[in-house]
Structures are given as structure tokens and as C-alpha cells.
N, C-alpha and C. Protein backbone atom coordinates (compact mmCIF):
# COMPACT_ATOMS: atom_id res chain seq x y z
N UNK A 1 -0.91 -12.15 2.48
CA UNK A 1 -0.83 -11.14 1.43
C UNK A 1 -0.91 -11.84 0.08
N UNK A 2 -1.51 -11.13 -1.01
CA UNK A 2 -1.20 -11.46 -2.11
C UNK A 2 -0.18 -10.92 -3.28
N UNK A 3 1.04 -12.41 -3.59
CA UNK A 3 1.72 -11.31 -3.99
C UNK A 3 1.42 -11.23 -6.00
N UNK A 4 2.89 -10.74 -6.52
CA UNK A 4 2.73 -10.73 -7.80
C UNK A 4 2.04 -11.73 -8.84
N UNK A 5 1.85 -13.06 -8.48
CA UNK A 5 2.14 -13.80 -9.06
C UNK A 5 -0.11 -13.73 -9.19
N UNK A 6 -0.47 -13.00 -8.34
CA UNK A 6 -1.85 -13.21 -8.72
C UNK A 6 -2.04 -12.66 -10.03
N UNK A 7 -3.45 -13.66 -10.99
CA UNK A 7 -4.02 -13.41 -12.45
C UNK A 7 -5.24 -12.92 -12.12
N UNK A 8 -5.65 -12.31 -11.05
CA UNK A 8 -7.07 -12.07 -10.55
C UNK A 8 -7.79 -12.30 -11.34
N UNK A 9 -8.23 -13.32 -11.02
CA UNK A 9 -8.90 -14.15 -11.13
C UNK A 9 -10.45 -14.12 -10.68
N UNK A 10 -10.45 -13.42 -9.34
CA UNK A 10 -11.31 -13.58 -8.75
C UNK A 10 -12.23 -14.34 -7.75
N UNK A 11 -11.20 -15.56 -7.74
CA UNK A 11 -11.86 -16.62 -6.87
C UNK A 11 -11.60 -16.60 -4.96
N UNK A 12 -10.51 -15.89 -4.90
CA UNK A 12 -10.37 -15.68 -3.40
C UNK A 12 -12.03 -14.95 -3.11
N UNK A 13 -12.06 -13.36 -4.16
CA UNK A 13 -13.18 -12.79 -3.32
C UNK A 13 -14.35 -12.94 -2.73
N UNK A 14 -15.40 -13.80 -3.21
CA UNK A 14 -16.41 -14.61 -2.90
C UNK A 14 -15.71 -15.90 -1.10
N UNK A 15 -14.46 -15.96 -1.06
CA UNK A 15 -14.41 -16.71 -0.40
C UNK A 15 -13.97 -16.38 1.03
N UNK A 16 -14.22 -15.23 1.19
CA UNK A 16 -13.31 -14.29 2.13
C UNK A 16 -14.94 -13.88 3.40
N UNK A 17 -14.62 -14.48 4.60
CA UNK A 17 -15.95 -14.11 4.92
C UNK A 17 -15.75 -12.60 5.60
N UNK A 18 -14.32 -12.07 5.60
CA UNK A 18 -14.73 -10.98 6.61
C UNK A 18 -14.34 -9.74 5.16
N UNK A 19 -14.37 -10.06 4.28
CA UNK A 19 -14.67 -9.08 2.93
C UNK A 19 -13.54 -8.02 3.11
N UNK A 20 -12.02 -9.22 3.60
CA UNK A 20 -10.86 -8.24 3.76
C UNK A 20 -10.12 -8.45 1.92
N UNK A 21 -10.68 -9.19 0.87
CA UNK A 21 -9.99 -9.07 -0.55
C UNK A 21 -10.25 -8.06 -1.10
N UNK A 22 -9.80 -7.43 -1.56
CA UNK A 22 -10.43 -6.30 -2.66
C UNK A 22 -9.44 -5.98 -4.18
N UNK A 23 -10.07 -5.67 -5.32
CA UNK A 23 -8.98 -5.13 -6.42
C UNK A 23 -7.90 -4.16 -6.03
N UNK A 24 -6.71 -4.28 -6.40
CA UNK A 24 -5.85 -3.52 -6.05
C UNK A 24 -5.32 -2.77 -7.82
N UNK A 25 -4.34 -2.24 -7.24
CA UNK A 25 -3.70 -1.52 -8.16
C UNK A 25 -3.35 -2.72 -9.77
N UNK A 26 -2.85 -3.40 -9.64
CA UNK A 26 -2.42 -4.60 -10.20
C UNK A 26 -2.78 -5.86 -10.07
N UNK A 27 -3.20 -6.40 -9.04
CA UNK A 27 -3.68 -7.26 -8.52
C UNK A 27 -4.41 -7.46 -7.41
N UNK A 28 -5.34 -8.35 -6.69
CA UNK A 28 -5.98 -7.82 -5.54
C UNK A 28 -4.89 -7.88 -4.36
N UNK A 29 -5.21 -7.62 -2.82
CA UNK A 29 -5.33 -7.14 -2.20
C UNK A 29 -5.74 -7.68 -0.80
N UNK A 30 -5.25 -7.44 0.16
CA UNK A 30 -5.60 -8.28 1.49
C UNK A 30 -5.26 -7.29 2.55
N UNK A 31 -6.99 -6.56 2.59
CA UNK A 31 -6.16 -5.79 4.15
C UNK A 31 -6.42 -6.51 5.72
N UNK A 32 -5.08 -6.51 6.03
CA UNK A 32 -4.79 -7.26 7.29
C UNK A 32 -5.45 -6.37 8.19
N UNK A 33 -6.45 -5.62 8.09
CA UNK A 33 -7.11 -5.41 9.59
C UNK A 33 -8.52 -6.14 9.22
N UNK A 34 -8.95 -6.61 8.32
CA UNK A 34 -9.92 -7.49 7.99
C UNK A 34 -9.92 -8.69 8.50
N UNK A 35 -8.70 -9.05 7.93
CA UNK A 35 -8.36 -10.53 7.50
C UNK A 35 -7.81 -11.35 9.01
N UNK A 36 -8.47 -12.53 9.31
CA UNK A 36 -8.46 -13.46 10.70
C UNK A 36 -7.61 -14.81 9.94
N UNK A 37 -7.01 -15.09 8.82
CA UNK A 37 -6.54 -15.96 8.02
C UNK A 37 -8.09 -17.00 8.74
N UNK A 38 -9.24 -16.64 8.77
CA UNK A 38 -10.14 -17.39 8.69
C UNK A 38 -10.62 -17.91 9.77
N UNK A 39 -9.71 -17.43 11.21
CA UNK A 39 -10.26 -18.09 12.16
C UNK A 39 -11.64 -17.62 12.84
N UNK A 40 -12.19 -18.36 13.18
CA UNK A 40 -13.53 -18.40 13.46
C UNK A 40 -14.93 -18.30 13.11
N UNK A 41 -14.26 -18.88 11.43
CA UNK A 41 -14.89 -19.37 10.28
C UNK A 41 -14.67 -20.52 10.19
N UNK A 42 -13.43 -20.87 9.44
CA UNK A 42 -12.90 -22.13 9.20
C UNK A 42 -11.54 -22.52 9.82
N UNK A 43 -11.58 -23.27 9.36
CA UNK A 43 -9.96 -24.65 9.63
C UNK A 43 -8.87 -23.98 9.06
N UNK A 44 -9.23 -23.65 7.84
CA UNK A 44 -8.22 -23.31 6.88
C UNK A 44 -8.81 -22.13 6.29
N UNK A 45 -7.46 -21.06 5.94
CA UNK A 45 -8.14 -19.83 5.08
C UNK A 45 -8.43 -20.27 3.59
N UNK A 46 -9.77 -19.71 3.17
CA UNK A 46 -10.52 -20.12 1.69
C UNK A 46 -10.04 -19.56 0.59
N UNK A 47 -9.23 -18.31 0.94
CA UNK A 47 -8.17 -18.02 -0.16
C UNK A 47 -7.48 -18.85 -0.71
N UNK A 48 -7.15 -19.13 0.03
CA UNK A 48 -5.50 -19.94 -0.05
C UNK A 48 -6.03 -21.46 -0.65
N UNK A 49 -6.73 -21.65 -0.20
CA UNK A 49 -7.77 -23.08 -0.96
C UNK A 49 -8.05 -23.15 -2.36
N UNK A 50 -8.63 -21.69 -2.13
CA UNK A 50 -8.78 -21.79 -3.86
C UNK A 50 -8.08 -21.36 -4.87
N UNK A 51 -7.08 -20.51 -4.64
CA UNK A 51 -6.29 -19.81 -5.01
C UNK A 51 -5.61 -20.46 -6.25
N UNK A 52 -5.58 -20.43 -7.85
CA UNK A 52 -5.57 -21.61 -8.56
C UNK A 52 -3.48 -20.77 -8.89
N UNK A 53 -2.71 -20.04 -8.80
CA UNK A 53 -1.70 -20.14 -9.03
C UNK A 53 -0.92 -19.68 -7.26
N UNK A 54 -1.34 -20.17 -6.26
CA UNK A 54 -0.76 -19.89 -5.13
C UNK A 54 0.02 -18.59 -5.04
N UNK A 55 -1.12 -17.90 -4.70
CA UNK A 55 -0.11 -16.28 -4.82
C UNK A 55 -0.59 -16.08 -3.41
N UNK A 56 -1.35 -16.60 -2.85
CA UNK A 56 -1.48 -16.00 -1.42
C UNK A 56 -0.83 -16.59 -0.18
N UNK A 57 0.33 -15.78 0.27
CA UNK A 57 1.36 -16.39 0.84
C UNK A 57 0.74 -15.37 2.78
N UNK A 58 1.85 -15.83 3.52
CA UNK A 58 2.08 -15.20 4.76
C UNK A 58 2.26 -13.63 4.58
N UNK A 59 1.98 -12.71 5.14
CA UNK A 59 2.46 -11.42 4.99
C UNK A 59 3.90 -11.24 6.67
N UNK A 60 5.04 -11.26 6.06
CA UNK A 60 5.84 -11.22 7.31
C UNK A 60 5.56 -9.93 8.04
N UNK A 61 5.04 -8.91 7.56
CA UNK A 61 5.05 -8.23 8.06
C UNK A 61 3.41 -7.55 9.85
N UNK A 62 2.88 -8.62 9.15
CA UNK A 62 1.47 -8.54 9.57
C UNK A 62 1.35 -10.48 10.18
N UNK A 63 2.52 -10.67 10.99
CA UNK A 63 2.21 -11.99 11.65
C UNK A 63 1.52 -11.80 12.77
N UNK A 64 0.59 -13.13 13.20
CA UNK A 64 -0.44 -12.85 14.47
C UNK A 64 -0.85 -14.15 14.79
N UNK A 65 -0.52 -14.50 15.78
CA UNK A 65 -0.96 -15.85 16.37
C UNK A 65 -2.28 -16.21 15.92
N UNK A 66 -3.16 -17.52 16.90
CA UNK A 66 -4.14 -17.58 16.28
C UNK A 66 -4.66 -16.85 17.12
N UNK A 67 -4.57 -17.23 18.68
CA UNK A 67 -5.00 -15.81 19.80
C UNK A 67 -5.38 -14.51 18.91
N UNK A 68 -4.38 -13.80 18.60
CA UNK A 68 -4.53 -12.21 18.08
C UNK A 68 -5.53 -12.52 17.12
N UNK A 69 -5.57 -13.53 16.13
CA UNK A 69 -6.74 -13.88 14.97
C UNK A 69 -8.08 -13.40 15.78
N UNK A 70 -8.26 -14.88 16.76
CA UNK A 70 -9.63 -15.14 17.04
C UNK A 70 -10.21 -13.63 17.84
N UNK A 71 -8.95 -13.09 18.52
CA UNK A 71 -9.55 -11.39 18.78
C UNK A 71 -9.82 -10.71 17.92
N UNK A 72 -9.16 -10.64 17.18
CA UNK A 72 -9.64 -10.03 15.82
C UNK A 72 -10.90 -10.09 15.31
N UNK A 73 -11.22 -11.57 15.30
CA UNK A 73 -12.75 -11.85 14.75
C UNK A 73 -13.61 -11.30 15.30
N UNK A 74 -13.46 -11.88 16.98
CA UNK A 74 -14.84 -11.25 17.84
C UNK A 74 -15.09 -9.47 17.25
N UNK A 75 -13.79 -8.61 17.28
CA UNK A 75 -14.02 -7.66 17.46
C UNK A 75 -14.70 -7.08 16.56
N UNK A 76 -14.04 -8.15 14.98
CA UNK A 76 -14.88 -7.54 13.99
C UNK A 76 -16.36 -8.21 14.05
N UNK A 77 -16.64 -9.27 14.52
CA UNK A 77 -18.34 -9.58 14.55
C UNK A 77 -19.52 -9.23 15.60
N UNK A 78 -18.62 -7.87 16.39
CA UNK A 78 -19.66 -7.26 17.09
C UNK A 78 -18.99 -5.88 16.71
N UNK A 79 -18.84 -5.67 15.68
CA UNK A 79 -18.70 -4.12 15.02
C UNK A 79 -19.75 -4.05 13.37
């Protein structure tokens, strides 16, 4: 999730391959039925890489192994 502390900036969005960032009310935005924290893209999520004041933290509420991730992905790259 991203919390308060984002200046949107803009640099997560370009880096997001399953195009789960979006503008939010105040700040952007991370919907967790998008979002694989990157698996079966990369190593590491590209948010969080670039992210220049670390606002993109864990969402406790939306935890998921990497298992549940990498299902996630397939399902979204044959939809």
C-alpha cells in the first residue's frame, strides 16, 4: 500500500507492470487485486525501488505469500 507520506511524484507508475498504481484521492494508490508485489516480473517490487520518500510499505491487510502472488500473476496474464 501506499501510505501518507507519498508526494506523488509519479515514479512508482511507469514502474508497475500489472498497472495496479493509480491517482488516488490524495495520493496514489495500489489496488491489491492487481498488484503480485512483482512476482513474475521481477526479484523485487519496482515501486518500492524507486519510490524516492519510502511510502510504499506492506498492506497488513492484503498479505499473500509468494504462492498466492505467482497465482495471481498467471491469472492476471491470461485474462
Amino acid at each position: 500500500m501506499i501510505n501518507s507520506d507519498c508526494i506523488s511524484c509519479d515514479a512508482c507508475v511507469p514502474e508497475c507492470p500489472n498497472g495496479a498504481i493509480s491517482a488516488g484521492e490524495e495520493a496514489y494508490a495500489i489496488d491489491p487485486t492487481k498488484c503480485t508485489e512483482c512476482v513474475g516480473h521481477f526479484d523485487k517490487s519496482q515501486c518500492i525501488q524507486v519510490c524516492p520518500v519510502d511510502s510504499i510499505v506492506s498492506d497488513p491487510n492484503n498479505l499473500e505469500s509468494k504462492d498466492q502472488l505467482q497465482e495471481k500473476f498467471l491469472r492476471l496474464a491470461t485474462t
